[in-house]
PDB file of N, CA and C in Angstrom:
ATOM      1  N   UNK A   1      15.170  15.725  -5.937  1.00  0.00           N
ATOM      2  CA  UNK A   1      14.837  15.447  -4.572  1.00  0.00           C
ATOM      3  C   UNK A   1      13.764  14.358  -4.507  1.00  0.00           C
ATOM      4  N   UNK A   2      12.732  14.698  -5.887  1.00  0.00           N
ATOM      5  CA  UNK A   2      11.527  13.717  -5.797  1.00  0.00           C
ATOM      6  C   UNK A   2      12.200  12.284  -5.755  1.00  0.00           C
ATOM      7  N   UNK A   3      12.753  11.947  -7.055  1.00  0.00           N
ATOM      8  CA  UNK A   3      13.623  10.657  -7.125  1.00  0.00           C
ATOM      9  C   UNK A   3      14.144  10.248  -5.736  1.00  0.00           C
ATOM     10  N   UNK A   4      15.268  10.789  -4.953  1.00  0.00           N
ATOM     11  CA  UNK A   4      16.157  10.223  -3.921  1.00  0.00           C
ATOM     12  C   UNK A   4      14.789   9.926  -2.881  1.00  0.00           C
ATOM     13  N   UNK A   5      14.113  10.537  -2.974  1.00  0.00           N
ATOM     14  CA  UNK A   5      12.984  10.152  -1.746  1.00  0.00           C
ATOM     15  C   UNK A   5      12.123   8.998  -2.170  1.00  0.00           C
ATOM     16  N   UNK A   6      11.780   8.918  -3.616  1.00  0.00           N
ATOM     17  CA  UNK A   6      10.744   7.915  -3.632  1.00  0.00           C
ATOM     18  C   UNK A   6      11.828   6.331  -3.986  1.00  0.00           C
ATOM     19  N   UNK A   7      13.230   6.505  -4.572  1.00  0.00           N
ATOM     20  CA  UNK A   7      13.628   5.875  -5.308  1.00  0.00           C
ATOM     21  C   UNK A   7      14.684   4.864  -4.834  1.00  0.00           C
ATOM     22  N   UNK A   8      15.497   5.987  -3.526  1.00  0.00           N
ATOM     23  CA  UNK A   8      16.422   5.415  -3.249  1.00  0.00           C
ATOM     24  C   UNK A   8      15.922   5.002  -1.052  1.00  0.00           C
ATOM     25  N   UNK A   9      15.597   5.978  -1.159  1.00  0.00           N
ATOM     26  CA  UNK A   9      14.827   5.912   0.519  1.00  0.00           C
ATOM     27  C   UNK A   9      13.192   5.069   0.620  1.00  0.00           C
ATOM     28  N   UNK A  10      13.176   5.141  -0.415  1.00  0.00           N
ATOM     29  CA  UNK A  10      11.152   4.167  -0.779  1.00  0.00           C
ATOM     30  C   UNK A  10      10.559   4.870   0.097  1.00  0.00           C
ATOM     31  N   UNK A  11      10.182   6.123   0.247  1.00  0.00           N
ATOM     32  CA  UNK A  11       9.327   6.711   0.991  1.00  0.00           C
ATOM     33  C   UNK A  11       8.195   7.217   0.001  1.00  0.00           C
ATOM     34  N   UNK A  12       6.904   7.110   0.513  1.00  0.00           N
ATOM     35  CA  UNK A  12       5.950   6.972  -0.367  1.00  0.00           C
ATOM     36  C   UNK A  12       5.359   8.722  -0.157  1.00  0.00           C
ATOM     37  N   UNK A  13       5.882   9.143  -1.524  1.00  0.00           N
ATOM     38  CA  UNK A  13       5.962  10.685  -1.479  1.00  0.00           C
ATOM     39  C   UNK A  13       4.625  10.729  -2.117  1.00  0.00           C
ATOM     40  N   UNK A  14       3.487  11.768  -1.952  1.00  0.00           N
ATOM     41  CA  UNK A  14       2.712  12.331  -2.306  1.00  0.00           C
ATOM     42  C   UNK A  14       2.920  14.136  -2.179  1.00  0.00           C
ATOM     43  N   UNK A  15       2.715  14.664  -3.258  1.00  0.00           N
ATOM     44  CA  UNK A  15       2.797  15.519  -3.452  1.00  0.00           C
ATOM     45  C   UNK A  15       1.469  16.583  -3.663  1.00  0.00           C
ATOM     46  N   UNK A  16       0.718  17.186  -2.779  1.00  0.00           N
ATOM     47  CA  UNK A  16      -0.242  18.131  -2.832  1.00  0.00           C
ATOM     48  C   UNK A  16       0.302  19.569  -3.142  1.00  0.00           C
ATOM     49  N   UNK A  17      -0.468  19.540  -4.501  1.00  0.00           N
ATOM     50  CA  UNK A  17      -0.679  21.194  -4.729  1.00  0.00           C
ATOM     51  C   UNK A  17      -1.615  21.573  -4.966  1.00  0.00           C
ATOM     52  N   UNK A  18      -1.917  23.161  -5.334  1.00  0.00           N
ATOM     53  CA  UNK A  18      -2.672  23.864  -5.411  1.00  0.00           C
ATOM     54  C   UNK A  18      -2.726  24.992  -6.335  1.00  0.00           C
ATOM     55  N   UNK A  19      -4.069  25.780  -6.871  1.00  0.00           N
ATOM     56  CA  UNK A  19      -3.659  27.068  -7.433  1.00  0.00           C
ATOM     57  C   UNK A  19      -4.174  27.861  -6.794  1.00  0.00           C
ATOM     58  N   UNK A  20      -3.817  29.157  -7.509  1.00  0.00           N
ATOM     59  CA  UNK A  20      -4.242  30.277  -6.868  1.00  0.00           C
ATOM     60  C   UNK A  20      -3.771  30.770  -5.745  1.00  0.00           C
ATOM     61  N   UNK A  21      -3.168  30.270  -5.327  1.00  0.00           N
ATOM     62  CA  UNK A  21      -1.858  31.008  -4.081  1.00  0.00           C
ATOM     63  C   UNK A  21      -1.818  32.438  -4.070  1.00  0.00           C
ATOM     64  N   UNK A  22      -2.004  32.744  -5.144  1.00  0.00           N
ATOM     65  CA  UNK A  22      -1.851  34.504  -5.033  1.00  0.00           C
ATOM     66  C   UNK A  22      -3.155  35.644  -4.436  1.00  0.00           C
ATOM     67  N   UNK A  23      -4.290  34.615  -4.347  1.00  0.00           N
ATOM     68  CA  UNK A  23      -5.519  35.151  -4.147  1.00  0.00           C
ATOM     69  C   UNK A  23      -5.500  35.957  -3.079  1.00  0.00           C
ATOM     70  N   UNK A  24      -5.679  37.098  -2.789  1.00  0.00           N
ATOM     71  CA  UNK A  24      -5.391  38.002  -1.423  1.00  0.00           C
ATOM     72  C   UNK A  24      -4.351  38.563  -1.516  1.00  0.00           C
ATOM     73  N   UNK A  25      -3.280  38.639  -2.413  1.00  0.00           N
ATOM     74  CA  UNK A  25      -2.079  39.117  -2.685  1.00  0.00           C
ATOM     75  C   UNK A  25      -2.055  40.105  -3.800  1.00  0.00           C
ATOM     76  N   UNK A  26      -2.714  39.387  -4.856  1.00  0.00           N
ATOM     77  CA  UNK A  26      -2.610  40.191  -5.940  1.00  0.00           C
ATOM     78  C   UNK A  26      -4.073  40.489  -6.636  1.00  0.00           C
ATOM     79  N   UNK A  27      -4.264  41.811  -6.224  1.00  0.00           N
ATOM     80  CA  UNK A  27      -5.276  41.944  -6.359  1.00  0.00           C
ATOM     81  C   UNK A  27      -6.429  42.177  -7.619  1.00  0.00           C
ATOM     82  N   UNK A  28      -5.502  41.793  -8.602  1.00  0.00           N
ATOM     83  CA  UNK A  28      -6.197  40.928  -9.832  1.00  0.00           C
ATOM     84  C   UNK A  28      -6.668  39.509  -9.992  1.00  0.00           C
ATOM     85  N   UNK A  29      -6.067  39.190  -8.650  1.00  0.00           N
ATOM     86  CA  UNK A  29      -6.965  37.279  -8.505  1.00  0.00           C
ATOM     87  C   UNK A  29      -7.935  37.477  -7.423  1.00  0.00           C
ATOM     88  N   UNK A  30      -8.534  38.752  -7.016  1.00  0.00           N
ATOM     89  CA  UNK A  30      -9.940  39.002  -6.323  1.00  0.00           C
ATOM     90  C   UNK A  30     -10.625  38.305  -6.007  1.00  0.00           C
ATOM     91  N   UNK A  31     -11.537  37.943  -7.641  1.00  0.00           N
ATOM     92  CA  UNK A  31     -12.408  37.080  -8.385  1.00  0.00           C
ATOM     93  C   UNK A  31     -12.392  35.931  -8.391  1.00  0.00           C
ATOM     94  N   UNK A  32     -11.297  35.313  -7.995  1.00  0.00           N
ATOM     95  CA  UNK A  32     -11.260  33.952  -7.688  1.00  0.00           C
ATOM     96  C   UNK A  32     -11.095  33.422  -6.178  1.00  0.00           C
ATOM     97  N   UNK A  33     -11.578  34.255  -5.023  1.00  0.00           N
ATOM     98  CA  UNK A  33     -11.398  33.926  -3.741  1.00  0.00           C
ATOM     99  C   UNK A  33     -12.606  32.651  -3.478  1.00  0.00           C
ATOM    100  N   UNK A  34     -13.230  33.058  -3.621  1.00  0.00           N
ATOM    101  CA  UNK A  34     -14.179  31.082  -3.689  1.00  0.00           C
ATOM    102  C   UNK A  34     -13.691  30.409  -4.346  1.00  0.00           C
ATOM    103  N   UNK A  35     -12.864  30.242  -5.468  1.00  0.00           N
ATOM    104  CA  UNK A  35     -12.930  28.996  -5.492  1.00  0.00           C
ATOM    105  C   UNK A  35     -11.262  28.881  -5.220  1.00  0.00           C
ATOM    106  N   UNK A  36     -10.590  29.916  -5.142  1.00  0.00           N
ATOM    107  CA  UNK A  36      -9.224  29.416  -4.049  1.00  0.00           C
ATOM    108  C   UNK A  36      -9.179  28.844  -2.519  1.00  0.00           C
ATOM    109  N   UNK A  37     -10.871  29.208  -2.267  1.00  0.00           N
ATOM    110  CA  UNK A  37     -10.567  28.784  -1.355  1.00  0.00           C
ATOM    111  C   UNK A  37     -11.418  27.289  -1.365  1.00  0.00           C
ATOM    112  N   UNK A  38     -12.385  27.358  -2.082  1.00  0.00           N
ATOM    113  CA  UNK A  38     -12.212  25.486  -2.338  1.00  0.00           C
ATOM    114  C   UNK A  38     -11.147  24.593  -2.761  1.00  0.00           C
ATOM    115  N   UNK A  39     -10.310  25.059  -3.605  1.00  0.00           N
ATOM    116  CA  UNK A  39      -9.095  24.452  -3.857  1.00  0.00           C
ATOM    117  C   UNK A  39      -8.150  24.249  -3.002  1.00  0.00           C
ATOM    118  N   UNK A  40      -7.960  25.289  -2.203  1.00  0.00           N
ATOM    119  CA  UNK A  40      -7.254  25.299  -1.024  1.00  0.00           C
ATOM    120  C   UNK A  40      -8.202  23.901   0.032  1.00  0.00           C
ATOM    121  N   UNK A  41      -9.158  23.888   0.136  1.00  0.00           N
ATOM    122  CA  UNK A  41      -9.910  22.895   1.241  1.00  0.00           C
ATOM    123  C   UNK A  41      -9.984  21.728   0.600  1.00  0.00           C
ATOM    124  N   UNK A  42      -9.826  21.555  -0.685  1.00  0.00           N
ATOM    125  CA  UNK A  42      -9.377  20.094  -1.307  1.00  0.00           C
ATOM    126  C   UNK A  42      -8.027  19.766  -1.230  1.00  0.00           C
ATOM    127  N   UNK A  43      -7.116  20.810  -1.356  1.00  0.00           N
ATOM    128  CA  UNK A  43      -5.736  19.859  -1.319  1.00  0.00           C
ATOM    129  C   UNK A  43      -5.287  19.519   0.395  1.00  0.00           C
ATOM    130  N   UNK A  44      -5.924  20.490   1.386  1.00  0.00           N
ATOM    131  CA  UNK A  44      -5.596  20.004   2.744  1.00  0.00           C
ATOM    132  C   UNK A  44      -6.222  18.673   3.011  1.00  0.00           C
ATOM    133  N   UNK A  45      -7.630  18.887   2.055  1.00  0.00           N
ATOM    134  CA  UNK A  45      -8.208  17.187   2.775  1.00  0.00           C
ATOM    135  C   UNK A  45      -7.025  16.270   2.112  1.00  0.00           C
ATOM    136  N   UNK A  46      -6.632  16.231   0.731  1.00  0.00           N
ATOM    137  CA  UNK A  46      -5.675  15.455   0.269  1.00  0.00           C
ATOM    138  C   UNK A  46      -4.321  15.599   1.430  1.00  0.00           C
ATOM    139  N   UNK A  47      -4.061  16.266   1.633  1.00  0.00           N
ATOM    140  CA  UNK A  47      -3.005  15.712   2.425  1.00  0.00           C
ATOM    141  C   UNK A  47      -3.346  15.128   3.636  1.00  0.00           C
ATOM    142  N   UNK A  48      -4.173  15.680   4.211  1.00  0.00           N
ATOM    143  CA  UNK A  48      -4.403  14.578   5.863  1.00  0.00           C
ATOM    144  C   UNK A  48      -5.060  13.072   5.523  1.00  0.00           C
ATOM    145  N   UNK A  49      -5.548  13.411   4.552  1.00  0.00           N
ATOM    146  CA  UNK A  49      -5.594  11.615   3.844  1.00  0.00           C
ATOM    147  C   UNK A  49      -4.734  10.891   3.864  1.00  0.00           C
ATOM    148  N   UNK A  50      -3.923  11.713   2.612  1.00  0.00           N
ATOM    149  CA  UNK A  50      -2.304  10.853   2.960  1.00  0.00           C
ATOM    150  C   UNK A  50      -1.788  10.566   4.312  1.00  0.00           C
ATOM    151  N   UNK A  51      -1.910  11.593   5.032  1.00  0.00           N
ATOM    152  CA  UNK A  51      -1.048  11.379   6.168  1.00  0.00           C
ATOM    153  C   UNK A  51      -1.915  10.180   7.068  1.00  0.00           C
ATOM    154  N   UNK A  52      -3.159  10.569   7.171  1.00  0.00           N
ATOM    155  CA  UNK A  52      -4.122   9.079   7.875  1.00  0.00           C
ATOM    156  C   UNK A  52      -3.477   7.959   7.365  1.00  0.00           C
ATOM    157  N   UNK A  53      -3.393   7.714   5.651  1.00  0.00           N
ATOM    158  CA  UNK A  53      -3.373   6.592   5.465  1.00  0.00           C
ATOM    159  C   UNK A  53      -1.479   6.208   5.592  1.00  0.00           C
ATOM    160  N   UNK A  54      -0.337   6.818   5.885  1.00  0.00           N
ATOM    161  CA  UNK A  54       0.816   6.827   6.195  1.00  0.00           C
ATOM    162  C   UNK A  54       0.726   6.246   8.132  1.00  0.00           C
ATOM    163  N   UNK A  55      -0.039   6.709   8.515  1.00  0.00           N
ATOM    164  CA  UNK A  55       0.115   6.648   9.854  1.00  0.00           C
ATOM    165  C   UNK A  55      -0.477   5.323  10.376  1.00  0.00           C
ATOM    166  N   UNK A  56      -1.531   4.880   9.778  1.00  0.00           N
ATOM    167  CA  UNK A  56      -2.029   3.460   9.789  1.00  0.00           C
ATOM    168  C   UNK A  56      -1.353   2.405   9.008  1.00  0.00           C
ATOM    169  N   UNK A  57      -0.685   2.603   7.954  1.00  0.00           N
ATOM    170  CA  UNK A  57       0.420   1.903   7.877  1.00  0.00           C
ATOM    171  C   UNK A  57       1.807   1.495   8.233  1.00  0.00           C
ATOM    172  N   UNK A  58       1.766   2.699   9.128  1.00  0.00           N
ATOM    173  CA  UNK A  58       3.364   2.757   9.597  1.00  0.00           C
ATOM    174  C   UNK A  58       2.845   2.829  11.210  1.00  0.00           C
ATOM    175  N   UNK A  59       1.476   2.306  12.077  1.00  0.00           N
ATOM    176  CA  UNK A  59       1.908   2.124  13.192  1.00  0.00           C
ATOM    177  C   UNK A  59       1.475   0.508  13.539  1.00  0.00           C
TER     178      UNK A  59
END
C-alpha cells in the first residue's frame, strides 16, 4: 500500500507511530503510563506537523 501511495500516486506519505498502545489495557504495561503518554504527545505533534506542512504546500 506504502509503495502505490508514495510511488505510483507521489503522495508524500509520512507515517507516525508509536509504542505502548497497550498501556491501560494490559495491565502489566501500568508502569509505563508516563511515558506512553509522552510518546503518545510526540507522535500527535509529528503528525499535525506533517499535516501543517502538507497544507501549506498544497494551498
Amino acid at each position: 500500500m506504502r509503495r502505490i501511495l508514495e510511488d505510483v500516486w507521489q503522495i508524500d506519505l509520512r507515517v507516525v507511530t508509536r509504542e505502548f498502545t497497550l498501556v491501560g489495557v494490559n495491565p502489566a504495561l501500568d508502569a509505563f503510563a508516563d511515558m506512553a503518554d509522552h510518546i503518545k504527545a510526540g507522535a500527535e505533534h509529528q503528525a499535525r506537523e506533517h499535516g501543517r506542512t502538507l497544507a501549506t504546500r498544497h494551498s
